[in-house]
N, C-alpha and C. Protein backbone atom coordinates (compact mmCIF):
# COMPACT_ATOMS: atom_id res chain seq x y z
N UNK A 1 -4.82 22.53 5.03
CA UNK A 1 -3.51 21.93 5.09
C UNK A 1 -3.52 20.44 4.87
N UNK A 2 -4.44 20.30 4.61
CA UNK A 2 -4.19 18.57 4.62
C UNK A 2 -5.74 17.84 4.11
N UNK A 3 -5.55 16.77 3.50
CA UNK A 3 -6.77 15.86 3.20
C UNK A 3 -7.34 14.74 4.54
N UNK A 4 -7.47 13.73 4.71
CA UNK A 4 -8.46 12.66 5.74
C UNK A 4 -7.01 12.29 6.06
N UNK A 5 -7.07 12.71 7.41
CA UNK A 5 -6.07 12.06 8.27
C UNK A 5 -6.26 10.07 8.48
N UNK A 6 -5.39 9.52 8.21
CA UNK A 6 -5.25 8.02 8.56
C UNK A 6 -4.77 7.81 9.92
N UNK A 7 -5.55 7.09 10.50
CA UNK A 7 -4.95 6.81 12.14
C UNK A 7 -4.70 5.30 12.40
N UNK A 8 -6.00 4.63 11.88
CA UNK A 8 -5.70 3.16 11.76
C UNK A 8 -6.44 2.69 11.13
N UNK A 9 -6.33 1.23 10.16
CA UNK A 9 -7.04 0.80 9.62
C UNK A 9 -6.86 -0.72 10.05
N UNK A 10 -8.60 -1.31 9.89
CA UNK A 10 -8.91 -2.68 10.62
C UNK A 10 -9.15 -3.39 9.35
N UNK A 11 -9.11 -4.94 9.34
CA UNK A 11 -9.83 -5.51 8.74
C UNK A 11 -8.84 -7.19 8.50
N UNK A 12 -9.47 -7.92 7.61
CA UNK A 12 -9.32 -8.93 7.39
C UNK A 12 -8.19 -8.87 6.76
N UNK A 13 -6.91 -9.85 6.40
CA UNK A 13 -5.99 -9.53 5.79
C UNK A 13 -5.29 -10.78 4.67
N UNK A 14 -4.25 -10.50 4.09
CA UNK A 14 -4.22 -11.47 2.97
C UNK A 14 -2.90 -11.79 3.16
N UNK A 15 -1.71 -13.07 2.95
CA UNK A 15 -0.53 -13.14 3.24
C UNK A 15 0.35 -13.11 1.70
N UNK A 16 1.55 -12.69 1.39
CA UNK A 16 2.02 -12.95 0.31
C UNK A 16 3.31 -13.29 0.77
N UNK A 17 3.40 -14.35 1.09
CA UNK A 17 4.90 -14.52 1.22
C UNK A 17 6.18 -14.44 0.30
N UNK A 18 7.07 -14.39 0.57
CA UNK A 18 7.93 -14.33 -0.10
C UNK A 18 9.77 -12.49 0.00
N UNK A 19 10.37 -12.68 -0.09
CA UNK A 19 11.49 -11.53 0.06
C UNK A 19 11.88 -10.90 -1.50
N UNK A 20 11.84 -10.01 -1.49
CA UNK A 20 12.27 -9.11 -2.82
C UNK A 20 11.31 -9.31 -4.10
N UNK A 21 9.88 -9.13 -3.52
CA UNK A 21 8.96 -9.22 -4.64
C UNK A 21 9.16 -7.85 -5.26
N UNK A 22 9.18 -7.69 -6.88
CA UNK A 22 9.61 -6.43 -7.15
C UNK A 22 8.39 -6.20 -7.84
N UNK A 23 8.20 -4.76 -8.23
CA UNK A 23 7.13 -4.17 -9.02
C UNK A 23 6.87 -4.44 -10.15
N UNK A 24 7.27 -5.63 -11.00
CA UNK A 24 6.98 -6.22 -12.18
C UNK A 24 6.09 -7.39 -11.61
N UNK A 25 6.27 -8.42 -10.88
CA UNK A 25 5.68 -8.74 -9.97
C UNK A 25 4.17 -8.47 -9.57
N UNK A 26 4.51 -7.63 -9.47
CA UNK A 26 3.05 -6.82 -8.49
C UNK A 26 2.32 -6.09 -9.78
N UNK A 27 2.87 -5.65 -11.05
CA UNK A 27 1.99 -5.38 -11.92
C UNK A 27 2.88 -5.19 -13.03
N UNK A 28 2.71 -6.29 -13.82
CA UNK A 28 3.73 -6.54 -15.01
C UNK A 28 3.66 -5.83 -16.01
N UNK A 29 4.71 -5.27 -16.31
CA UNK A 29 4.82 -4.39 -17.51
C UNK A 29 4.60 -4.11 -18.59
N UNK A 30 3.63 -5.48 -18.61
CA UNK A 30 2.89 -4.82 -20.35
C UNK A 30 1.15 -4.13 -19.98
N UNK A 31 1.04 -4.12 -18.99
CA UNK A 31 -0.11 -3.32 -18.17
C UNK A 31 0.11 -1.68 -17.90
N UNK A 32 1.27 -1.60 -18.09
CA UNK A 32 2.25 -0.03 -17.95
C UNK A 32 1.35 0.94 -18.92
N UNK A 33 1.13 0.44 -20.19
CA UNK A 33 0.65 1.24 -21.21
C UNK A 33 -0.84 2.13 -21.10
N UNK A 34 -1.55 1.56 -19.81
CA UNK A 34 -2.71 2.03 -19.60
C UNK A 34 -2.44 3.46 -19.72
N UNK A 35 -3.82 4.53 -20.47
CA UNK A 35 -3.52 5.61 -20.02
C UNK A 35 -4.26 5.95 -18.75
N UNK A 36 -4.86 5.48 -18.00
CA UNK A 36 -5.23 5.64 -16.30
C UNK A 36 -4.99 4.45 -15.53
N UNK A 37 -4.99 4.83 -14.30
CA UNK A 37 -4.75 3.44 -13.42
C UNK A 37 -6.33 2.68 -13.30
N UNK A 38 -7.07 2.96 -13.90
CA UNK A 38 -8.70 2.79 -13.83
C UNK A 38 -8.34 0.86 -13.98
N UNK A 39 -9.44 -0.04 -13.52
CA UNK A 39 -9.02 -1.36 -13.79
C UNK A 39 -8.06 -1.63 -13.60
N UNK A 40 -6.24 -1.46 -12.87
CA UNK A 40 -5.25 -2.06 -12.86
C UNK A 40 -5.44 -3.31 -11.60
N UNK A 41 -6.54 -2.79 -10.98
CA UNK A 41 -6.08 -4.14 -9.84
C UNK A 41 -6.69 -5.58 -10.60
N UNK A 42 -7.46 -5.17 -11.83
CA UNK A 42 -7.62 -6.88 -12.36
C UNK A 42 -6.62 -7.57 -12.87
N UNK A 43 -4.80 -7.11 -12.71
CA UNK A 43 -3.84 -7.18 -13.36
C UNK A 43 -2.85 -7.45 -12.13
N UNK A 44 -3.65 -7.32 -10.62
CA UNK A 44 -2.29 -7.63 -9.44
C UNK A 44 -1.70 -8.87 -9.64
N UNK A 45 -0.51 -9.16 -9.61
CA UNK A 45 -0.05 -10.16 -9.07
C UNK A 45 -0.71 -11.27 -10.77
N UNK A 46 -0.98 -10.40 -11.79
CA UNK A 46 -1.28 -11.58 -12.47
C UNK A 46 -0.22 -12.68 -13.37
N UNK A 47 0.40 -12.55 -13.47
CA UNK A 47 1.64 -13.47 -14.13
C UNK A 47 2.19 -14.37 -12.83
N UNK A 48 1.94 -13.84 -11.56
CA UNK A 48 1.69 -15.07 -10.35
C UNK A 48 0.80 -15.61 -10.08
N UNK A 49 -0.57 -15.70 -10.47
CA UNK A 49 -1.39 -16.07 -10.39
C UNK A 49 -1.86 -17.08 -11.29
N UNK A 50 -1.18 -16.37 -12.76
CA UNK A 50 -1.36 -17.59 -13.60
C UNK A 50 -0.92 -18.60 -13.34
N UNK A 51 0.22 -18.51 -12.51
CA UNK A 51 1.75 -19.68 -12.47
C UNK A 51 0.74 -20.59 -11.55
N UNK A 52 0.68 -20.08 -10.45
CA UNK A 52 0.06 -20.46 -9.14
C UNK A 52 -1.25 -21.79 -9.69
N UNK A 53 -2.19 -21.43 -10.46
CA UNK A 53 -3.30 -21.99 -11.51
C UNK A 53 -3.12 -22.80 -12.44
N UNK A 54 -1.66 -22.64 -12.94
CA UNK A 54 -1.33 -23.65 -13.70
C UNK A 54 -1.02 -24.66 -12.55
N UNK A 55 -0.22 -24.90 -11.81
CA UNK A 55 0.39 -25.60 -10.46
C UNK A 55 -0.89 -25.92 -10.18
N UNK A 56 -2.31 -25.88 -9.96
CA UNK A 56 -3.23 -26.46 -9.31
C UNK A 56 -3.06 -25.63 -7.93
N UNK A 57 -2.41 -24.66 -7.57
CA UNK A 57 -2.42 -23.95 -6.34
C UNK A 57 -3.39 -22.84 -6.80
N UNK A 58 -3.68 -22.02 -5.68
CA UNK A 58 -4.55 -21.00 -5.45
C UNK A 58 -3.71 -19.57 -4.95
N UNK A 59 -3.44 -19.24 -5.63
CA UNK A 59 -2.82 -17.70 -5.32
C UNK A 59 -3.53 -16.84 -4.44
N UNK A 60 -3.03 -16.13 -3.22
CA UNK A 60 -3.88 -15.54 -2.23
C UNK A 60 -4.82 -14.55 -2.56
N UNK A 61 -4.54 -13.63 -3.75
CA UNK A 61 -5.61 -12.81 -3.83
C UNK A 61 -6.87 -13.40 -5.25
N UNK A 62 -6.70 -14.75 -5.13
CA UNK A 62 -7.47 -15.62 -6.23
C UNK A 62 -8.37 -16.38 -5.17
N UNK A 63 -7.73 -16.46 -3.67
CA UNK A 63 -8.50 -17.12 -2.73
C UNK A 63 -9.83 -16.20 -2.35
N UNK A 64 -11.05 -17.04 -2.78
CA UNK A 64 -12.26 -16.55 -2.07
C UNK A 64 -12.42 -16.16 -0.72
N UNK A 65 -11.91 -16.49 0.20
CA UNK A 65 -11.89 -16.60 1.62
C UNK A 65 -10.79 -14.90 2.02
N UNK A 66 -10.37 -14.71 1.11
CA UNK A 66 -9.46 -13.51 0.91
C UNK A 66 -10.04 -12.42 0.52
N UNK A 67 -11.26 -12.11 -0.61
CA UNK A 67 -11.87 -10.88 -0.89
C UNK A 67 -12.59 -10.35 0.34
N UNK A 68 -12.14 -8.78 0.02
CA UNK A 68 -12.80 -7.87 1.13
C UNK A 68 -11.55 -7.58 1.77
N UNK A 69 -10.32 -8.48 2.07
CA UNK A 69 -9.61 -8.02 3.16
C UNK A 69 -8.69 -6.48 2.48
N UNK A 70 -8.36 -6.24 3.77
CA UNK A 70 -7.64 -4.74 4.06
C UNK A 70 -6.48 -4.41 4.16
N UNK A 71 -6.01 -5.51 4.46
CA UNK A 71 -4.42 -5.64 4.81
C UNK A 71 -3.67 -6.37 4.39
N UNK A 72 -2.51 -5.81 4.14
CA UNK A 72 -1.59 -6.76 2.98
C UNK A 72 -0.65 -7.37 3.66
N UNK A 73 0.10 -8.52 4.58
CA UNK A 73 1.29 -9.25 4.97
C UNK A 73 2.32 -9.39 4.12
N UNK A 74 3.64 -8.77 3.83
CA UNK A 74 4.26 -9.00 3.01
C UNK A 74 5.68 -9.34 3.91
N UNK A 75 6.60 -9.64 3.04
CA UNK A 75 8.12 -10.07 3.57
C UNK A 75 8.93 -8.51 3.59
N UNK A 76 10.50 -9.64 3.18
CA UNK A 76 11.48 -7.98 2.66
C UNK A 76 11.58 -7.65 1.65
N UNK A 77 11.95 -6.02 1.50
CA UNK A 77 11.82 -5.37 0.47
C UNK A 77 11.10 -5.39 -0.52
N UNK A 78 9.74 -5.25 0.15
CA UNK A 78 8.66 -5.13 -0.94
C UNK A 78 8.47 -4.27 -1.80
N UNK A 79 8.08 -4.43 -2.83
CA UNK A 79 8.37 -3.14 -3.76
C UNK A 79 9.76 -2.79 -4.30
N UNK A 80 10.10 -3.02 -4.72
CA UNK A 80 11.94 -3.29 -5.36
C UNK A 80 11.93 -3.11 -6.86
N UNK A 81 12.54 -2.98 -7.36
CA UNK A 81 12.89 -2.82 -8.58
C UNK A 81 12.59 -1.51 -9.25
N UNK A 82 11.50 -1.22 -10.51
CA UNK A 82 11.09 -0.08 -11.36
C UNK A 82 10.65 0.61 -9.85
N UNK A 83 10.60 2.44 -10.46
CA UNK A 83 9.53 3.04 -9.60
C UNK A 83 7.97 2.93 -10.40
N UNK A 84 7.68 2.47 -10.88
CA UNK A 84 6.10 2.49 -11.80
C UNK A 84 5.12 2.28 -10.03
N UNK A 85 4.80 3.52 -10.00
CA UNK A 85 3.23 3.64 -9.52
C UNK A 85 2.37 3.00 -9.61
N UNK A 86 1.94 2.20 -11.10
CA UNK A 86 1.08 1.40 -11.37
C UNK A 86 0.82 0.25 -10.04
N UNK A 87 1.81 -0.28 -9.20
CA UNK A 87 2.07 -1.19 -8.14
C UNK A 87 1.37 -0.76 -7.20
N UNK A 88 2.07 0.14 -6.19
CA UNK A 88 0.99 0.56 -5.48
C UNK A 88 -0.50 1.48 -5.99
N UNK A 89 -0.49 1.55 -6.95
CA UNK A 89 -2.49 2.04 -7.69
C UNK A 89 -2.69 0.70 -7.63
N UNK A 90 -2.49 -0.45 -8.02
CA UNK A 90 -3.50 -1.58 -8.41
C UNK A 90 -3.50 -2.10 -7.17
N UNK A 91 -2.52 -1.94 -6.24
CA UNK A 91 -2.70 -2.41 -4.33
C UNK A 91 -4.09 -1.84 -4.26
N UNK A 92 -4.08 -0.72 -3.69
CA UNK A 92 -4.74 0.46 -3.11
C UNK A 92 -6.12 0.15 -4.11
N UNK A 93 -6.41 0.08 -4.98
CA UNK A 93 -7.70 -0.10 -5.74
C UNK A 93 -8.22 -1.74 -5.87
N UNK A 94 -7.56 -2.83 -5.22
CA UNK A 94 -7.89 -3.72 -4.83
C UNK A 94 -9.23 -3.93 -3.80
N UNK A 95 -8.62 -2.73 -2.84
CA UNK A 95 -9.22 -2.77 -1.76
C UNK A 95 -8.31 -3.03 -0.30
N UNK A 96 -6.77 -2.90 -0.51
CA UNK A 96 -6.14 -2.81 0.72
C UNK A 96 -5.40 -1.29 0.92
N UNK A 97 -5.84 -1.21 2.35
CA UNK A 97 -6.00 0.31 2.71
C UNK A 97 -4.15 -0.17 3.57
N UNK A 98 -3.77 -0.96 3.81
CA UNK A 98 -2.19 -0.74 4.53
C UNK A 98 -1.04 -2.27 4.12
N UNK A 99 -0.32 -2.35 4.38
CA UNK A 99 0.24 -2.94 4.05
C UNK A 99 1.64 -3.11 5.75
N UNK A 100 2.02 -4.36 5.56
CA UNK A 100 2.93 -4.60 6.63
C UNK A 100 3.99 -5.33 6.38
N UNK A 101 5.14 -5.02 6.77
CA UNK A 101 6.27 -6.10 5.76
C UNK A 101 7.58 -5.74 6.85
N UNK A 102 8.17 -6.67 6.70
CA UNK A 102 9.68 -6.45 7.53
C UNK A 102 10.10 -5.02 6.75
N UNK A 103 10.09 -5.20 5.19
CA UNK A 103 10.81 -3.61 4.77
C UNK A 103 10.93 -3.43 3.61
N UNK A 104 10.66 -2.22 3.34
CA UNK A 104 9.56 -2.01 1.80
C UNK A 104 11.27 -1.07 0.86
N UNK A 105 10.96 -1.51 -0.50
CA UNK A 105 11.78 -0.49 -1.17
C UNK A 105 11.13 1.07 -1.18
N UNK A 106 12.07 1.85 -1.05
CA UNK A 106 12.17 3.36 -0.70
C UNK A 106 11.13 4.17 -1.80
N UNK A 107 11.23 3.69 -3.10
CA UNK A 107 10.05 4.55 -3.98
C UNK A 107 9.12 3.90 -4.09
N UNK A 108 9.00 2.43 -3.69
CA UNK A 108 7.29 1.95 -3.50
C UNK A 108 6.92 2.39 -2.33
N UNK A 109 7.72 2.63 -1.14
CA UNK A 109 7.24 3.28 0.08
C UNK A 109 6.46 5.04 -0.06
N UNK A 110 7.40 5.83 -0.83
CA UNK A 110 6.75 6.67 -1.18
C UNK A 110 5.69 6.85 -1.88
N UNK A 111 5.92 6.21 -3.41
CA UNK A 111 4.68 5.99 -3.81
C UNK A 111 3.22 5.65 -3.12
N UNK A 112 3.61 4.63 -2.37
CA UNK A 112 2.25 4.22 -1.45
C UNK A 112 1.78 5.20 -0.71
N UNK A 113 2.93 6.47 0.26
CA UNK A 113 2.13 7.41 1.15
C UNK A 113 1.64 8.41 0.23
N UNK A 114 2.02 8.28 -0.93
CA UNK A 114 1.68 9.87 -1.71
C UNK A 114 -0.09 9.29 -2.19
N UNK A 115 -0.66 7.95 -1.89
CA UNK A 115 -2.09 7.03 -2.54
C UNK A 115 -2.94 7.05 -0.84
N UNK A 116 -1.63 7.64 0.46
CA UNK A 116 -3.03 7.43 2.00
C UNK A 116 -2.54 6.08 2.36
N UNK A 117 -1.88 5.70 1.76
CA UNK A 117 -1.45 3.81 2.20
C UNK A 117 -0.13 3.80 2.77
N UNK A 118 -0.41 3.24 4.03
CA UNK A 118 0.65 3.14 4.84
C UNK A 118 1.02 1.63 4.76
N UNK A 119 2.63 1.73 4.97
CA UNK A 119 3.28 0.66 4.71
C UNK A 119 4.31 0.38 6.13
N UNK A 120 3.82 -0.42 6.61
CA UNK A 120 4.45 -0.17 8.55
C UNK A 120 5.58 -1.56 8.18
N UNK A 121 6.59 -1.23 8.84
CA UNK A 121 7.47 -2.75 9.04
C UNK A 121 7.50 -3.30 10.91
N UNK A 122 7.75 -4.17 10.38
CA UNK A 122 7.66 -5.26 11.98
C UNK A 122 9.00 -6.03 12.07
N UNK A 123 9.46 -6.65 13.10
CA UNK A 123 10.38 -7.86 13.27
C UNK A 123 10.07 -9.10 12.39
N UNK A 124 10.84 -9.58 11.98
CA UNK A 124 10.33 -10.52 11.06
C UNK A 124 10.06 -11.83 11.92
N UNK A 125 10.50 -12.01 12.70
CA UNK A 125 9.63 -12.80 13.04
C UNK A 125 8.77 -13.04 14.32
N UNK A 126 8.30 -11.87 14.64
CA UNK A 126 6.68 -11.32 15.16
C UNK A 126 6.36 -10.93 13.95
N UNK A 127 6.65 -10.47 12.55
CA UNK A 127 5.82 -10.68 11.29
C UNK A 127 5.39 -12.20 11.05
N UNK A 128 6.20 -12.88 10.95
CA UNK A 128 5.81 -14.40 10.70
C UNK A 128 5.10 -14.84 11.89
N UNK A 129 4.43 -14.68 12.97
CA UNK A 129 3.61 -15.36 13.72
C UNK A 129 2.24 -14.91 13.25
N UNK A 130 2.49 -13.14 12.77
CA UNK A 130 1.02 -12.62 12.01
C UNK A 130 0.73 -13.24 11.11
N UNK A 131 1.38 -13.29 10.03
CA UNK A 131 1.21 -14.18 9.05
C UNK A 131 0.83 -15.18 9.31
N UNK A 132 1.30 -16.39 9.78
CA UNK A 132 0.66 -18.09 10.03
C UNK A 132 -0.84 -18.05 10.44
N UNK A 133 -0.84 -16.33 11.90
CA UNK A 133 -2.19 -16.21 12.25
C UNK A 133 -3.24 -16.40 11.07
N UNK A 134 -2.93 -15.16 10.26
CA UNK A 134 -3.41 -14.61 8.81
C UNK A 134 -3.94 -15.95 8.09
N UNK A 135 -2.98 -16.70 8.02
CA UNK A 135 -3.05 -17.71 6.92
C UNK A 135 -3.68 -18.55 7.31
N UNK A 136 -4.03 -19.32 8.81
CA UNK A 136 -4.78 -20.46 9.43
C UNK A 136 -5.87 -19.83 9.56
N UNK A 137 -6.40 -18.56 9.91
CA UNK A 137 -7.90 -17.78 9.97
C UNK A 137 -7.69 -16.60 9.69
N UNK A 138 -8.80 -17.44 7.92
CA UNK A 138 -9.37 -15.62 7.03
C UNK A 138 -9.78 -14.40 7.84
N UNK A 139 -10.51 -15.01 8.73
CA UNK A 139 -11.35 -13.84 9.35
C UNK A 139 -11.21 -13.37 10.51
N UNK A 140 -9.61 -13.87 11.18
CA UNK A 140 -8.52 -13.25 11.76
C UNK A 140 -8.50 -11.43 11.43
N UNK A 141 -8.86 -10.70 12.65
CA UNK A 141 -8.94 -9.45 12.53
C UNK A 141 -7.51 -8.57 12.79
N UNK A 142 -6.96 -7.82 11.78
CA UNK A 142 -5.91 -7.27 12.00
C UNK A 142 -5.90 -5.89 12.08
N UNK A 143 -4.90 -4.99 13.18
CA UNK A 143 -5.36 -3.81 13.24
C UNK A 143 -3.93 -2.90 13.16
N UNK A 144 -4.00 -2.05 11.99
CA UNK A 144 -2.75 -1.13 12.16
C UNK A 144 -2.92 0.32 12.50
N UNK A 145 -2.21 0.07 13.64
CA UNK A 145 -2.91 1.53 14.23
C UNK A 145 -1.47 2.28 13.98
N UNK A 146 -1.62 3.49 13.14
CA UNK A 146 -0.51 4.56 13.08
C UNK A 146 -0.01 5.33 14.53
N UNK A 147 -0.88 5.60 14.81
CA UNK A 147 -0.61 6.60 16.39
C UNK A 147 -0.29 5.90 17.05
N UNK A 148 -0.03 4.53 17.56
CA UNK A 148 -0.04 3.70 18.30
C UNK A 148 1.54 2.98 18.06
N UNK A 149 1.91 3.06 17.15
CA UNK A 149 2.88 2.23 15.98
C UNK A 149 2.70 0.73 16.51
N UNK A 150 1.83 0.47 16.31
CA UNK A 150 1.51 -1.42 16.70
C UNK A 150 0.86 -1.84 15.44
N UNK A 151 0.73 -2.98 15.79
CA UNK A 151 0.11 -4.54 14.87
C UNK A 151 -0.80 -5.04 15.15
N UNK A 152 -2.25 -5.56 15.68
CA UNK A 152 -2.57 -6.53 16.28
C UNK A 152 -3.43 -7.29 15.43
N UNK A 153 -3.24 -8.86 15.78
CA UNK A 153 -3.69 -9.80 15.21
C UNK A 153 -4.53 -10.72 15.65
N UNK A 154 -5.76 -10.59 15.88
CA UNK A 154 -6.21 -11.21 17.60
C UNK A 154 -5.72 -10.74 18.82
N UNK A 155 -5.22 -11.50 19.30
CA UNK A 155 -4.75 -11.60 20.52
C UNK A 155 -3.13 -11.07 20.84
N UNK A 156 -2.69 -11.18 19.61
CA UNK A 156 -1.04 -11.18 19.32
C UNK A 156 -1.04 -9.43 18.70
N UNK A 157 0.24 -9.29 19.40
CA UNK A 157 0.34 -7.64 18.95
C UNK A 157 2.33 -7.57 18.92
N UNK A 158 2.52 -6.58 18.08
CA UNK A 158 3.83 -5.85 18.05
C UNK A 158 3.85 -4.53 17.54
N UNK A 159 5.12 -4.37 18.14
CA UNK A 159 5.46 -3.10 17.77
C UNK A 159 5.68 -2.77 15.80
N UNK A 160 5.45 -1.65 15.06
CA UNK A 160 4.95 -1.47 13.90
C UNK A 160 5.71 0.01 13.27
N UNK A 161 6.56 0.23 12.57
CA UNK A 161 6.99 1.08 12.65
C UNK A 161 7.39 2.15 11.48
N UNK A 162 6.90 3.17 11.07
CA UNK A 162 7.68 4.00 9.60
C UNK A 162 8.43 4.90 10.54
N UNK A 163 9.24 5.90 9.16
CA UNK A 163 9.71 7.00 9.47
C UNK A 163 8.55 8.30 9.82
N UNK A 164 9.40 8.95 10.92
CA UNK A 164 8.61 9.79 11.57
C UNK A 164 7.64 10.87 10.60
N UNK A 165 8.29 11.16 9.92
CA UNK A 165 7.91 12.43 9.07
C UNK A 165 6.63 11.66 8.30
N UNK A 166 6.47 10.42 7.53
CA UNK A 166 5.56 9.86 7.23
C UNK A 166 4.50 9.72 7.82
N UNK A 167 4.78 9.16 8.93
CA UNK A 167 3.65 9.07 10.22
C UNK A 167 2.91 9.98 10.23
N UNK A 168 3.61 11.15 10.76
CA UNK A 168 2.91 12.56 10.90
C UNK A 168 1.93 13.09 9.31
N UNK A 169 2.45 12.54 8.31
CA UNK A 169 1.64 12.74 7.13
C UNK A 169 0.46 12.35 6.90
N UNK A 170 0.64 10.81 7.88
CA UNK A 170 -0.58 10.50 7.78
C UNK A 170 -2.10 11.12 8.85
N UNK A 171 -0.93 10.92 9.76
CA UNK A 171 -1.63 11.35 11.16
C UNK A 171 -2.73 12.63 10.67
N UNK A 172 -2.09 13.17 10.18
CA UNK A 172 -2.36 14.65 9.45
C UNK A 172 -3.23 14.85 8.56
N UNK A 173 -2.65 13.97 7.36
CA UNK A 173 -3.65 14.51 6.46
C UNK A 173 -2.74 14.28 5.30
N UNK A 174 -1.40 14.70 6.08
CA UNK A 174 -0.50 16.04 4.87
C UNK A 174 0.05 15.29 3.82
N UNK A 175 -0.79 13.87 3.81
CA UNK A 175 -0.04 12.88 2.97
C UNK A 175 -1.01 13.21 1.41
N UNK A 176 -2.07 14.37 1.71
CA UNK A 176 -2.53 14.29 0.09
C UNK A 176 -2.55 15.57 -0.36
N UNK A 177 -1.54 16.12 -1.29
CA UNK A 177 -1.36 16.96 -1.75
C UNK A 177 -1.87 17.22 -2.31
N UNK A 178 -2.91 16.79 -3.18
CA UNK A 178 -3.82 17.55 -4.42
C UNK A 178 -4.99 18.30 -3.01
N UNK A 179 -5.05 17.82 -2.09
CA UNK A 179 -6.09 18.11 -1.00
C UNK A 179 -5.44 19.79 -0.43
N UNK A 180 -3.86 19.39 -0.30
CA UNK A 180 -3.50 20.76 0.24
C UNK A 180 -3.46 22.12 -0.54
N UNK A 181 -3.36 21.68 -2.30
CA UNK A 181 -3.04 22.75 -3.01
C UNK A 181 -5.17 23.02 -3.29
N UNK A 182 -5.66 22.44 -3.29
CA UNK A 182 -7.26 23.13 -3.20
C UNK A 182 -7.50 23.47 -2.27
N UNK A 183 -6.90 23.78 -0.73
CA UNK A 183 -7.48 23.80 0.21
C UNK A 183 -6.94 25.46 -0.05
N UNK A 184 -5.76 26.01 -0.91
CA UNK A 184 -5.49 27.40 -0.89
C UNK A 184 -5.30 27.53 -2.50
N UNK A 185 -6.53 27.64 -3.34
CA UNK A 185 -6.60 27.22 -4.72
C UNK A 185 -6.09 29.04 -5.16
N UNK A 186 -6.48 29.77 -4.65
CA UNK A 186 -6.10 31.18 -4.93
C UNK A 186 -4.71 31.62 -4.79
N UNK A 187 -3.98 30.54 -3.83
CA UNK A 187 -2.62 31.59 -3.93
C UNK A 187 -2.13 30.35 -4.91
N UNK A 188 -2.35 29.46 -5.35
CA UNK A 188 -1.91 28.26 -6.59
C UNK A 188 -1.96 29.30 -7.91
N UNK A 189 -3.26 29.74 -7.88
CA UNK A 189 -3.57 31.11 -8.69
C UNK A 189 -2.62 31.68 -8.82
N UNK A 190 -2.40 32.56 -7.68
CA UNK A 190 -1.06 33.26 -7.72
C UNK A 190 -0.01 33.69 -8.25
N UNK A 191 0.61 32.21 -7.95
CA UNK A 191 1.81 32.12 -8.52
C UNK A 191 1.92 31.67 -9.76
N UNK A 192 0.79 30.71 -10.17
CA UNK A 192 0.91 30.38 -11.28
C UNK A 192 0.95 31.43 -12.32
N UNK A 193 0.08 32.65 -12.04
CA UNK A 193 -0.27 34.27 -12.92
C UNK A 193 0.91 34.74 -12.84
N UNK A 194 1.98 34.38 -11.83
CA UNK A 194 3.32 35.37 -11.76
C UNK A 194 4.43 34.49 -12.76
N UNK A 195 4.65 33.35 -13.25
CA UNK A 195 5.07 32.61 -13.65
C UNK A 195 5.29 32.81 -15.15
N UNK A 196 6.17 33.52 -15.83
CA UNK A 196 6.41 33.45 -16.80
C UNK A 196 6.03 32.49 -18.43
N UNK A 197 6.76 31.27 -17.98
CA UNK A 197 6.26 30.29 -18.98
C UNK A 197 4.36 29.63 -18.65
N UNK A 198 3.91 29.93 -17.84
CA UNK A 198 2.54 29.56 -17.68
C UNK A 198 1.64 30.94 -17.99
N UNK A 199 1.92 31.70 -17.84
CA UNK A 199 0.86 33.02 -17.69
C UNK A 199 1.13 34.18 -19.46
N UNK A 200 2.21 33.35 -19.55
CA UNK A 200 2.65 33.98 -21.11
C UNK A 200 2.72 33.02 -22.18
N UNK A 201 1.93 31.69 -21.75
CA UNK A 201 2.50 30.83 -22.71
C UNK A 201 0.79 30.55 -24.12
């Protein structure tokens, strides 16, 4: 019934500030054409990054002190605009296993649980004290615990929160479907043999 249950994930984390970053953004659309998501995270955030480099600034996931981390700090409505998947694949193949934001758009939210990546929202501002944490020390340990629905950031903790049915997906497992349909590959069989346009085609 289910693939690797997610309960919580630890680690170092990265800040992106900002409200209504949309999925062009996060992986610009002339990167769309790939035929796999293979290599998309060398493409995150890159048309901000360039900007950031031209400016003589350092874009957070360009910051050395930033590779390795696990966790993503974001604002509101992250994920907004196109549904392109490509966004959350080049997250998730970065190397960040969750993500935390006051409040995510509805098909990057899905998208992300259908990849094992949970996307928790917080108060925004007990989000913004994580963040400053985040941002004054790299190696500031952050912990999102699903079962728990909390945050913690050091010392500093809040409450952390998705919809229920998600939770339980993760809690579970039941968030990876290619896991559930091999786990009963014979009755997939099945139906597929009873199926007209597949079994006669």
């Amino acid at each position: 019934m289910s693939g690797a249950a997610i309960r919580r994930v630890q680690g170092r984390a990265i800040v992106v500030r900002g409200d209504d970053i949309d999925t062009d953004r996060i992986m610009p659309a002339r990167f769309l054409k790939a035929v796999t998501f293979e290599g998309l995270e060398q493409h995150l955030f890159e048309d901000d990054r360039k900007e950031a480099a031209a400016a003589g600034l350092v874009h957070p996931f360009d910051d050395p002190a930033r590779r390795g981390a696990s966790i993503l700090i974001v604002g509101r409505n992250f994920g907004c605009g196109s549904s392109r998947e490509h966004a959350p694949q080049a997250i998730a193949r970065w190397g960040i296993r969750a993500i935390v934001g006051e409040s995510f758009a509805e098909i990057f939210f899905g998208n992300a649980l259908m990849l094992g990546l949970p996307c928790v929202t917080a108060d925004r501002s007990r989000l913004e004290l994580i963040a400053n944490g985040v941002t004054a020390d790299s190696r500031l340990e952050v912990v999102v615990d699903i079962e728990l629905n909390t945050v913690m950031a050091g010392n500093f903790g809040t409450s952390a929160l998705m919809p229920e049915t998600a939770r339980q997906a993760l809690l579970t497992g039941g968030w990876d479907a290619t896991s559930m349909l091999l786990e009963d590959y014979d009755a997939v069989r099945r139906v597929a043999g009873a199926l007209p346009y597949i079994s006669g085609f």
